[in-house]
C-alpha atoms as a PDB file:
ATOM      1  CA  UNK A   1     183.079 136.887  58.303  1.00  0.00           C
ATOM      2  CA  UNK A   2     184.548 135.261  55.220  1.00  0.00           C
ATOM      3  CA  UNK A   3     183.459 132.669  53.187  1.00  0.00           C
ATOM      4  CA  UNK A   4     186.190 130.678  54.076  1.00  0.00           C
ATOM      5  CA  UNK A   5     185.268 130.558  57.436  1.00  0.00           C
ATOM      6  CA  UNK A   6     181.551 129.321  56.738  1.00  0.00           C
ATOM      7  CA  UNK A   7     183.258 126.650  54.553  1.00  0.00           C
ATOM      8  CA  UNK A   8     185.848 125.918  57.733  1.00  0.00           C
ATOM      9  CA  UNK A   9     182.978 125.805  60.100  1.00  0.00           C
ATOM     10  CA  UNK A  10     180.995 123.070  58.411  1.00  0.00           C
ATOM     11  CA  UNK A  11     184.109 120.850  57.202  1.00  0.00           C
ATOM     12  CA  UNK A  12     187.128 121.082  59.405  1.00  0.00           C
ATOM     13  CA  UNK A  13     185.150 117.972  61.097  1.00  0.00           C
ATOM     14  CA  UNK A  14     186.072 115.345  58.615  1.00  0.00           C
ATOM     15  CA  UNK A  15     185.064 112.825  60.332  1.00  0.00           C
ATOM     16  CA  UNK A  16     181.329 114.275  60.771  1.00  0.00           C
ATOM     17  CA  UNK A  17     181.542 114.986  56.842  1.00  0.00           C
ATOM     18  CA  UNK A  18     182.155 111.127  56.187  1.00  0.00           C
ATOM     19  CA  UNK A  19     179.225 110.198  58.297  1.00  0.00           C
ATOM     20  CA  UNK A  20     177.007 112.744  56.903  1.00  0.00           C
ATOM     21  CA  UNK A  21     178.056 111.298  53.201  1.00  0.00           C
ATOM     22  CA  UNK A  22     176.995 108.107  54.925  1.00  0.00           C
ATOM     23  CA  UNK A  23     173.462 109.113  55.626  1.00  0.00           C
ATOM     24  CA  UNK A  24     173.094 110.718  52.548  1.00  0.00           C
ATOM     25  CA  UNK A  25     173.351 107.456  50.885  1.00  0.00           C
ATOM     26  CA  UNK A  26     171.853 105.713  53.029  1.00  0.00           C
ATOM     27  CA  UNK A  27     168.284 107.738  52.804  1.00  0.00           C
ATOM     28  CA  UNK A  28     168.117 108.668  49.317  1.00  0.00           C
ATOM     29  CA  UNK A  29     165.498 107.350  46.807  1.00  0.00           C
ATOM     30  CA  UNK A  30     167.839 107.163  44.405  1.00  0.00           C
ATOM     31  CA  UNK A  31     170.516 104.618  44.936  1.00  0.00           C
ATOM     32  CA  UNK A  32     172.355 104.609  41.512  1.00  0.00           C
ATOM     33  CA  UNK A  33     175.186 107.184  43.172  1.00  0.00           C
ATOM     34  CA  UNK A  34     175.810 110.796  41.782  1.00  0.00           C
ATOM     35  CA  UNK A  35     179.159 109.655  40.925  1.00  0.00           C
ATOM     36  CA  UNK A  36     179.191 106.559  39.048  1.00  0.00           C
ATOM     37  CA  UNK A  37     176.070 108.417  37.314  1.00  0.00           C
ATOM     38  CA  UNK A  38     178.200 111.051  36.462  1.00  0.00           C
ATOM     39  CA  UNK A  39     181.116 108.604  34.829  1.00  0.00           C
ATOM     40  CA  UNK A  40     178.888 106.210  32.940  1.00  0.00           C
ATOM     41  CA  UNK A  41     179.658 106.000  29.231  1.00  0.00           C
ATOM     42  CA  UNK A  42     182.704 107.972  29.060  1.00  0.00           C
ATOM     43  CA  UNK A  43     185.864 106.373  28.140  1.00  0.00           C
ATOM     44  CA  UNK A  44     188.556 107.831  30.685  1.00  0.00           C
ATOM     45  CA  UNK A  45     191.578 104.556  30.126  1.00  0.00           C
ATOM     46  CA  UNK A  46     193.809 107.290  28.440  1.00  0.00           C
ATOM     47  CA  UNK A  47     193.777 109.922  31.401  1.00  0.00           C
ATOM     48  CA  UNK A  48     197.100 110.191  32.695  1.00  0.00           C
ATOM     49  CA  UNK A  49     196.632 113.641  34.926  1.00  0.00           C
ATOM     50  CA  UNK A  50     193.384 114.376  36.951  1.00  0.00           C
ATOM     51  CA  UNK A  51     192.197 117.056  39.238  1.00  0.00           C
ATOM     52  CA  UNK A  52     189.802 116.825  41.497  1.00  0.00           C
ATOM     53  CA  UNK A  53     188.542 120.256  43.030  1.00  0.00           C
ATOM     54  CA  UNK A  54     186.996 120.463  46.565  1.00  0.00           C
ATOM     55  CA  UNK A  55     188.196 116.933  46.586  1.00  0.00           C
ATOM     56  CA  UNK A  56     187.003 115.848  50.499  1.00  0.00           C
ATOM     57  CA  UNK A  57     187.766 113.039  51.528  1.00  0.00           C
ATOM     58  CA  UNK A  58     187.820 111.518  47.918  1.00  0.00           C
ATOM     59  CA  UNK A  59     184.662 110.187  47.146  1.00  0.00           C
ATOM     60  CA  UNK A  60     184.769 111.195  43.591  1.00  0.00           C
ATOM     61  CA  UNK A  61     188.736 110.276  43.168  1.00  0.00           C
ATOM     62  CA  UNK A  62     188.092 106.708  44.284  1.00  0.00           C
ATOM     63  CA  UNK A  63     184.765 106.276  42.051  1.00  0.00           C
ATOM     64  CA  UNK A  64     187.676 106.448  39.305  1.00  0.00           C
ATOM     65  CA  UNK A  65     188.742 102.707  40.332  1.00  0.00           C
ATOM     66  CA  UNK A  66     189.123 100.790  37.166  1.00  0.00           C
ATOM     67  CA  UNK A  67     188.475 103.258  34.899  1.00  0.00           C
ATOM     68  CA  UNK A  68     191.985 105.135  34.984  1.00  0.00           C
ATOM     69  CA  UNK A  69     195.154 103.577  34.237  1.00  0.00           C
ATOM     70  CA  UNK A  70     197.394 102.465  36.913  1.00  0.00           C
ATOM     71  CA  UNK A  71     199.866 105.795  35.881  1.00  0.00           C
ATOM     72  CA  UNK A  72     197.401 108.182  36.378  1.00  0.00           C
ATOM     73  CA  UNK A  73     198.292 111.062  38.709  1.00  0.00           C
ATOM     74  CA  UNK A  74     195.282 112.208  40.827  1.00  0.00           C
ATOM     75  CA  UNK A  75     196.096 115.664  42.444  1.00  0.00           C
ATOM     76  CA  UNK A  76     193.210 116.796  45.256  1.00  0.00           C
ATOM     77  CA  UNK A  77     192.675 120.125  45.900  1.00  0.00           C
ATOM     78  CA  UNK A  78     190.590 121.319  49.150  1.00  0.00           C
ATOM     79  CA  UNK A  79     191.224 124.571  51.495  1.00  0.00           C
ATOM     80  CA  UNK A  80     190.550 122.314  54.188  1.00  0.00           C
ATOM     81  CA  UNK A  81     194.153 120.549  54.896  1.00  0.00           C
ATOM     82  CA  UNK A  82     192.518 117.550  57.727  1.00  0.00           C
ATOM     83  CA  UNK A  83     191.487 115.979  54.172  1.00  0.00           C
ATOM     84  CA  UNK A  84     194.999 115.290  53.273  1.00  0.00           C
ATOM     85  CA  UNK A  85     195.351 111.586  54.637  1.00  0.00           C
ATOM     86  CA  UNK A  86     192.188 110.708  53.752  1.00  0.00           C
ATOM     87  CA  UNK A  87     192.261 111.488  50.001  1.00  0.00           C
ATOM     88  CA  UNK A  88     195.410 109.830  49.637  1.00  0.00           C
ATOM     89  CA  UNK A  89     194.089 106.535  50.969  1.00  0.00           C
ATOM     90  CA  UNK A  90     191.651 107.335  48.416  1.00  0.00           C
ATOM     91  CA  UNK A  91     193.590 107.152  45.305  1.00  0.00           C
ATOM     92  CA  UNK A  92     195.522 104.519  46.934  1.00  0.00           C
ATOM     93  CA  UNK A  93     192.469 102.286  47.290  1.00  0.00           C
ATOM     94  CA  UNK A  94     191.449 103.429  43.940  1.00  0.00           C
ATOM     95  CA  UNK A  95     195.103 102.174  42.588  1.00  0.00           C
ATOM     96  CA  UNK A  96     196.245 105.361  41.651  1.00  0.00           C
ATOM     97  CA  UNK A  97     199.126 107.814  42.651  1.00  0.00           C
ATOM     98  CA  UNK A  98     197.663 110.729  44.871  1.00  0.00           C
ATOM     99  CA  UNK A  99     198.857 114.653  45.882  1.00  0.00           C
ATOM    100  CA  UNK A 100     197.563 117.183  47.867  1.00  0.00           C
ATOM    101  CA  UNK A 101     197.027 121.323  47.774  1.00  0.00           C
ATOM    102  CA  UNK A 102     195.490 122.373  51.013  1.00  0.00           C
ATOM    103  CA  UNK A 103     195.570 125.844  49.438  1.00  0.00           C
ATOM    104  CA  UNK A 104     192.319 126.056  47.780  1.00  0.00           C
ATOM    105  CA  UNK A 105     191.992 127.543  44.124  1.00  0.00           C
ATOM    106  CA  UNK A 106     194.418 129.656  44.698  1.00  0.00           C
ATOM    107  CA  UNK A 107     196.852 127.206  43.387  1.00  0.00           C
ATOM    108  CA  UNK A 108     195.418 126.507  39.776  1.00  0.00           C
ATOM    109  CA  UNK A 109     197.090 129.366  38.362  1.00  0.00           C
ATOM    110  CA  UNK A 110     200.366 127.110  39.381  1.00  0.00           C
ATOM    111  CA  UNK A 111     199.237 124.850  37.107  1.00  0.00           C
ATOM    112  CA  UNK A 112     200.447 124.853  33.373  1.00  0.00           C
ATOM    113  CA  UNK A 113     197.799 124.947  30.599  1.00  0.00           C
ATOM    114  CA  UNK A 114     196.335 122.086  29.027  1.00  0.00           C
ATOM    115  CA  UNK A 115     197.630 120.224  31.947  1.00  0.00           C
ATOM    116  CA  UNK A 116     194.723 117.989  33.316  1.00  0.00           C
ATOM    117  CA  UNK A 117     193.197 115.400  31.091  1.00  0.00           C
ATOM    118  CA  UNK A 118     189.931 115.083  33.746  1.00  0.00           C
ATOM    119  CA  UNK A 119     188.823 117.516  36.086  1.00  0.00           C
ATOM    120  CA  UNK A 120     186.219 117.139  38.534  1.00  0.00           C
ATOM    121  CA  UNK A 121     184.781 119.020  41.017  1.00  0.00           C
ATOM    122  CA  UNK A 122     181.732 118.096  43.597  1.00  0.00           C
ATOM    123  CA  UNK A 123     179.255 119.909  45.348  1.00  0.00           C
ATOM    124  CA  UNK A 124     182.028 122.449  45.545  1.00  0.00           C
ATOM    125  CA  UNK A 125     181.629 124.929  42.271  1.00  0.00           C
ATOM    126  CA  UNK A 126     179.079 127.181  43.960  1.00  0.00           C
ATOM    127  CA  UNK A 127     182.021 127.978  46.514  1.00  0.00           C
ATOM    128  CA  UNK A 128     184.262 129.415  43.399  1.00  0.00           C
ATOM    129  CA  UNK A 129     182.556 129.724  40.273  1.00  0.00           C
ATOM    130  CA  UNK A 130     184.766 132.393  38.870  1.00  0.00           C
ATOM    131  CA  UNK A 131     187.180 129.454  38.227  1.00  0.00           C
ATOM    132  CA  UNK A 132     185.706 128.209  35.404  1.00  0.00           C
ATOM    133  CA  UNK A 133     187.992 130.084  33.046  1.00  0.00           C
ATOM    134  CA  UNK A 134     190.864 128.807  35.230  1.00  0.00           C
ATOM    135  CA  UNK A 135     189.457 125.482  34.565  1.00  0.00           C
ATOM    136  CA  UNK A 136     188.969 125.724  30.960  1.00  0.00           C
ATOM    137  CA  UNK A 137     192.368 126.976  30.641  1.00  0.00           C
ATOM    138  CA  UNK A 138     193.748 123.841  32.312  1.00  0.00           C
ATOM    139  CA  UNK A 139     191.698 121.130  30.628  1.00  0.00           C
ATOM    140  CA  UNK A 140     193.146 119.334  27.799  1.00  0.00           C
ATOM    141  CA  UNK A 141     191.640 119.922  24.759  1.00  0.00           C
ATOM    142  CA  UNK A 142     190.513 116.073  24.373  1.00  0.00           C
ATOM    143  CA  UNK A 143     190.002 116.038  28.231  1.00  0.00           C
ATOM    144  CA  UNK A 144     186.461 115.908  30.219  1.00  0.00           C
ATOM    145  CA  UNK A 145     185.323 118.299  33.358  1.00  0.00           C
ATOM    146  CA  UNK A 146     182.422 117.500  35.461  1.00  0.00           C
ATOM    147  CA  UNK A 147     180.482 118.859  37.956  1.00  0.00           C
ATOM    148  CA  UNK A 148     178.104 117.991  40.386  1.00  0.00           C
ATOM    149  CA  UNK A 149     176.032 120.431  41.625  1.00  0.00           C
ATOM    150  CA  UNK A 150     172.135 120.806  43.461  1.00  0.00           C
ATOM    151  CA  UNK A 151     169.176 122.525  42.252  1.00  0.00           C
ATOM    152  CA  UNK A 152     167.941 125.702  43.932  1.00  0.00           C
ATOM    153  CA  UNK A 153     165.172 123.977  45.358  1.00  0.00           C
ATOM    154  CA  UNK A 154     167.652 121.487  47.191  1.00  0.00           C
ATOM    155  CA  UNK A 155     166.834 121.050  50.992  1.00  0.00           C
ATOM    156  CA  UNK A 156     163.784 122.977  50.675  1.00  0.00           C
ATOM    157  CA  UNK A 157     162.111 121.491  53.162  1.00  0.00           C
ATOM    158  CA  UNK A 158     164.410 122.581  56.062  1.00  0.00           C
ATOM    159  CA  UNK A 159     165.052 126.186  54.412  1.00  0.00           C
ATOM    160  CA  UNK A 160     161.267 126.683  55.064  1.00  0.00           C
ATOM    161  CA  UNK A 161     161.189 125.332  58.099  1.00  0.00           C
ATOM    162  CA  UNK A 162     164.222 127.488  59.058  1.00  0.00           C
ATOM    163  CA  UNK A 163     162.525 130.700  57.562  1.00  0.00           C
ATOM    164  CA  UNK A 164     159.556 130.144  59.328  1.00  0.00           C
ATOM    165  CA  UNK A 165     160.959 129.250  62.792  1.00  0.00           C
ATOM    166  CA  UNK A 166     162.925 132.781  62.506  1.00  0.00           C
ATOM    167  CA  UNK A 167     160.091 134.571  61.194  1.00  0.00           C
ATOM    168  CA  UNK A 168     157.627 133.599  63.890  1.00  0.00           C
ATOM    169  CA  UNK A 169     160.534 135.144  66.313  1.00  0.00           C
ATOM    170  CA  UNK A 170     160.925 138.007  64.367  1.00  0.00           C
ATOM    171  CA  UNK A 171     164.072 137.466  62.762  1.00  0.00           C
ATOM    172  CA  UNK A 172     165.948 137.690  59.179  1.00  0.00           C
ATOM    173  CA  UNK A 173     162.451 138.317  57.860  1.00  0.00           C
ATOM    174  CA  UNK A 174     162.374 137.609  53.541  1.00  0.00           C
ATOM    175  CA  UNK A 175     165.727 137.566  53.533  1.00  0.00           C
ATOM    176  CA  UNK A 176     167.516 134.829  51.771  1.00  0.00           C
ATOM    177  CA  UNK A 177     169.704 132.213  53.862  1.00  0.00           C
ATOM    178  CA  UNK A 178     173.377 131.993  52.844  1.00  0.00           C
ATOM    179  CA  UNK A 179     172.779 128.477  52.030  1.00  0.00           C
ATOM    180  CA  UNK A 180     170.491 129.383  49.459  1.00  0.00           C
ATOM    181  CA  UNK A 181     172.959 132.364  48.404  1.00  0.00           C
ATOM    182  CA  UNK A 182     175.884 129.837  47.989  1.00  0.00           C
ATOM    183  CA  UNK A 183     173.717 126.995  45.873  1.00  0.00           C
ATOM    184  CA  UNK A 184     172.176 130.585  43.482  1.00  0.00           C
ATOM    185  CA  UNK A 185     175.870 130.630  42.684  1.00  0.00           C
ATOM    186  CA  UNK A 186     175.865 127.755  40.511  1.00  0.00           C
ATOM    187  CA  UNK A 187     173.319 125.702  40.040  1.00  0.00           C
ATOM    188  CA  UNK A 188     170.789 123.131  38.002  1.00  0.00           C
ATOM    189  CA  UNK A 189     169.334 126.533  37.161  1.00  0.00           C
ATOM    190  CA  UNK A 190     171.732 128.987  36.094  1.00  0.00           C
ATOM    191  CA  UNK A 191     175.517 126.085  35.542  1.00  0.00           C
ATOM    192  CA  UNK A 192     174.631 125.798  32.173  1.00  0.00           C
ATOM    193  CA  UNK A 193     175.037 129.917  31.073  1.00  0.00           C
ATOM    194  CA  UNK A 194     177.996 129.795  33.147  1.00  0.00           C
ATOM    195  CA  UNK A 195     180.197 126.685  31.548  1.00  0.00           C
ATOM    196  CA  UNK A 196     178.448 127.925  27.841  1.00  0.00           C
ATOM    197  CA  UNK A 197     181.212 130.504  26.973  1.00  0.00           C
ATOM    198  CA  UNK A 198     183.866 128.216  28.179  1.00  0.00           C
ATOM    199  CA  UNK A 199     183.157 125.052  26.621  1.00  0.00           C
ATOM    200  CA  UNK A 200     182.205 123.637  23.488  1.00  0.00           C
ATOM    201  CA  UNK A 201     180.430 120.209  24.526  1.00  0.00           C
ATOM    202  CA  UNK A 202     178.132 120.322  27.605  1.00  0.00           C
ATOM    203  CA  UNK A 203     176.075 117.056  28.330  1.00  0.00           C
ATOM    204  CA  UNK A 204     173.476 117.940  31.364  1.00  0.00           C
ATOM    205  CA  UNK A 205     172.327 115.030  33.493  1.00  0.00           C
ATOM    206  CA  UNK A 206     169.416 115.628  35.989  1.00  0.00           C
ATOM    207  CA  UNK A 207     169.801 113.369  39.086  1.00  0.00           C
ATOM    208  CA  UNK A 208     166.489 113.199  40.568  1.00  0.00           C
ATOM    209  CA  UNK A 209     166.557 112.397  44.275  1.00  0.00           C
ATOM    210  CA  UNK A 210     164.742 112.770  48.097  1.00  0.00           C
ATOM    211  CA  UNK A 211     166.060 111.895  51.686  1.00  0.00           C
ATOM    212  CA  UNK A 212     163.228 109.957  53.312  1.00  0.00           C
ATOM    213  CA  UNK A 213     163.571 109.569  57.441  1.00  0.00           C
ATOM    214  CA  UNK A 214     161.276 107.735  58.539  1.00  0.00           C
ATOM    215  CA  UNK A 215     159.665 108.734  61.707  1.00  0.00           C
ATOM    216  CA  UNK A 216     161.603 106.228  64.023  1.00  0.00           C
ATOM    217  CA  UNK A 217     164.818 107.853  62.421  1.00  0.00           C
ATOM    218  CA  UNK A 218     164.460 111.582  63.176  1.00  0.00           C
ATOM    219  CA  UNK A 219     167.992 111.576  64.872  1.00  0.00           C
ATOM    220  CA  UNK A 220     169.638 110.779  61.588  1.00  0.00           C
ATOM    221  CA  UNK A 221     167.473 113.786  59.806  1.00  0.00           C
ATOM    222  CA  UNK A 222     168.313 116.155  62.696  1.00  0.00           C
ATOM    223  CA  UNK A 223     172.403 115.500  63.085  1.00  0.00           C
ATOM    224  CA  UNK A 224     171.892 116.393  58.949  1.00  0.00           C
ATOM    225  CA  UNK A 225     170.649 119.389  59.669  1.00  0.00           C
ATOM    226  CA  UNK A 226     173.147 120.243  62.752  1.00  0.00           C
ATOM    227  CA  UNK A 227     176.115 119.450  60.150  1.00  0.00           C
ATOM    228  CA  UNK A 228     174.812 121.921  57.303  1.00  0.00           C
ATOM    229  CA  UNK A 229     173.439 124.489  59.859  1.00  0.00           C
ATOM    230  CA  UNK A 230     176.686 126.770  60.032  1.00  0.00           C
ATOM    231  CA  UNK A 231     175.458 127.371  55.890  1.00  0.00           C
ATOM    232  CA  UNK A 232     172.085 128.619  57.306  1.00  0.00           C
ATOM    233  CA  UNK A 233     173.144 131.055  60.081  1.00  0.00           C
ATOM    234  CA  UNK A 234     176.823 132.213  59.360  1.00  0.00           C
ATOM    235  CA  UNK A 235     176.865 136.064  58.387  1.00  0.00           C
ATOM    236  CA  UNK A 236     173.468 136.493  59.193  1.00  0.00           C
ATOM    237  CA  UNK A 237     174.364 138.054  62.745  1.00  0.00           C
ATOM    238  CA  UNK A 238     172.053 135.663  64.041  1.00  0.00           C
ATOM    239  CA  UNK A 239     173.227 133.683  67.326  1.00  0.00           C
ATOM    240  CA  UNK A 240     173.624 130.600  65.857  1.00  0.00           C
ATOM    241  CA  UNK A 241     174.266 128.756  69.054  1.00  0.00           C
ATOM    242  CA  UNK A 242     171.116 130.021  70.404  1.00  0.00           C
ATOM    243  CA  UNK A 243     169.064 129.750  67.075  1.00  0.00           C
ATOM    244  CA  UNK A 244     169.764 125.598  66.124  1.00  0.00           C
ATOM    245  CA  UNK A 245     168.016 123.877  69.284  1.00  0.00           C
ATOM    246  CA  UNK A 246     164.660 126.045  68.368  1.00  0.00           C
ATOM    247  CA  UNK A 247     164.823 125.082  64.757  1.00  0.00           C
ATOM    248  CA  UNK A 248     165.517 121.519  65.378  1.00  0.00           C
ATOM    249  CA  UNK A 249     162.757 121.654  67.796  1.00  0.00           C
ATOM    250  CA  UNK A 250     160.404 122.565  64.881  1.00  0.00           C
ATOM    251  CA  UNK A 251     162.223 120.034  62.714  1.00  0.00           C
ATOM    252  CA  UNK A 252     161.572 117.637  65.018  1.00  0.00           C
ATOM    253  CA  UNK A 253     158.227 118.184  65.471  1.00  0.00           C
ATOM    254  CA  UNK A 254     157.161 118.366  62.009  1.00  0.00           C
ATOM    255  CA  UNK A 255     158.802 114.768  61.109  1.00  0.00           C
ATOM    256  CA  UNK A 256     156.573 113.291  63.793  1.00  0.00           C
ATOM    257  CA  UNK A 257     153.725 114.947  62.835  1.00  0.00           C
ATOM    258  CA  UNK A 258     154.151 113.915  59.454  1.00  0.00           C
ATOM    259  CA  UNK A 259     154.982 110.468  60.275  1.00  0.00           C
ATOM    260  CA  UNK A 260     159.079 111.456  58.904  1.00  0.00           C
ATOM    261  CA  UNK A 261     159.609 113.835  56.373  1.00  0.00           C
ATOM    262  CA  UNK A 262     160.952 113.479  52.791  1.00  0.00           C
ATOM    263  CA  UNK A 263     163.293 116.541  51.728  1.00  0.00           C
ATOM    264  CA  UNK A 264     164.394 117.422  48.356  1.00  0.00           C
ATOM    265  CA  UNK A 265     167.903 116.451  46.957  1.00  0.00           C
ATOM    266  CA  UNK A 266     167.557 116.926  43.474  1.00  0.00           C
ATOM    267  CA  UNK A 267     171.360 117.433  42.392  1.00  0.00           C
ATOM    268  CA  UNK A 268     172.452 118.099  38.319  1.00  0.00           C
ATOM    269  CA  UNK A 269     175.849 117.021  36.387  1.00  0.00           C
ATOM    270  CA  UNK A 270     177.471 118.558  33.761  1.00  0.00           C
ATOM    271  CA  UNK A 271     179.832 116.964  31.595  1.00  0.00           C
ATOM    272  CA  UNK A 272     181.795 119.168  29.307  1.00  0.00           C
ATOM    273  CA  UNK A 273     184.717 119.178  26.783  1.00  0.00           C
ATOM    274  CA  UNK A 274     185.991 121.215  24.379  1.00  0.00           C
ATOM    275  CA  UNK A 275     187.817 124.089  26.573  1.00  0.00           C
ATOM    276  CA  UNK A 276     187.614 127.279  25.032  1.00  0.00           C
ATOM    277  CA  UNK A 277     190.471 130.077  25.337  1.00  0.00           C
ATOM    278  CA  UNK A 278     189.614 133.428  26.564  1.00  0.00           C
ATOM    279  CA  UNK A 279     189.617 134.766  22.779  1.00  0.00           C
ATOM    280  CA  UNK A 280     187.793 131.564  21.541  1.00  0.00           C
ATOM    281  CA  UNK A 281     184.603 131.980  23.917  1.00  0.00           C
ATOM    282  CA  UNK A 282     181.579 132.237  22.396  1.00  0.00           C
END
């Protein structure tokens, strides 16, 4: 099973995706926003083309509101094609004009070089992180590519509890989850020695943060799980159907015994300029 379908399997439900975005917000410690944390202090009035990898729904996009000029071009690119309508009301809300690649990746080679002033791409990189040369070879050489990304020990909480529910029914024994296989890809830990030999500038921002439910909440921590759990069991050749309801079950009774539960969602941005050709990497 590909890749593509564990991506399909988690976000062909738009809808679901919005309300899990919702509840991420909504239960995090930290409450400045990934995105606007991302943006402060950089000076983006003169971008005219932007790109916006493993758009969504176009949370990132529309953070742009303001900061863009009304003739900016914001072009979304997702292999998930539901997201279509819903990042062009993005950029329309954000004042901007709006396309659409339902492709994937596969289209950036379409594009011509030193075509995008400002790239971004969240919570998506560890999904295709042999683009970055693509990327490099795309950004203007004055231009600015971020991305958002988690630390390894992101949702730690619930890959342990996972591990162990499987383990005490002796399954997938030491193995690694794909979840965690997929965040190794790219991460807090390892983004930096990938975007190095690509670009010049690289500003790192740590975004410390934890999803608190509290104990009368444990629906809201348990339809988070159920969302991300096709990351956890597809590939594994583990019955996933069978699998979820016994791992909530644990889930659910850890967060009462520990009056909720508090899970790691440490994520890390990296801001970087000065696109290096293939012959110019360091």
């Amino acid at each position: 099973m590909s890749e593509q379908v564990q991506i399909h399997r988690v976000f062909d439900n738009v809808h679901a995706h919005q309300r899990i975005a919702d509840l991420i917000q909504r239960y995090s410690t930290n409450k400045r926003g990934v995105h606007r944390t991302a943006l402060e202090g950089l000076d983006l009035t003169a971008c005219r083309s932007i790109l916006d990898l493993g758009c969504a729904f176009g949370s990132f996009t529309e953070k742009l509101k303001g900061r863009v000029g009304p003739t900016a071009t914001a072009t979304g690119v997702d292999a998930v094609r539901a997201y279509e309508p819903l990042y062009l009301a993005a950029c329309e809300r954000t004042g901007i004009r709006g396309r659409f690649f339902p492709s994937g990746i596969s289209v950036l080679g379409s594009f011509a070089e030193r075509s995008c002033d400002l790239i971004l791409c969240s919570y998506a990189l560890y999904f295709f992180p042999e683009a970055v040369p693509e990327i490099a070879r795309l950004l203007h050489d004055d231009g600015v590519f971020i991305a958002i990304t988690h630390h390894r020990r992101n949702t730690g909480e619930l890959i342990r509890l996972t591990k162990k529910t499987l383990d005490a029914i002796g399954l997938y024994h030491e193995k690694h989850l794909p979840l965690e296989i997929i965040t190794s890809r790219f991460s807090s830990e390892n983004g930096l020695g990938l975007l190095q030999p690509w670009f010049g500038g690289i500003r790192r921002i740590d975004f410390p943060n934890r999803l608190v439910f509290p104990k009368e909440e444990i629906d809201s921590l348990t339809e988070y799980f159920r969302f991300k759990s096709p990351l956890y069991f597809t590939d594994t050749g583990l019955d996933m159907d069978a699998l979820i309801p016994t791992v909530l079950e644990q889930i659910t009774r850890a967060a009462l015994q520990q009056n909720g539960m508090s899970i790691a969602k440490d994520d890390c941005i990296f801001v970087c300029t000065l696109p290096r050709q293939g012959k110019e990497k360091a």
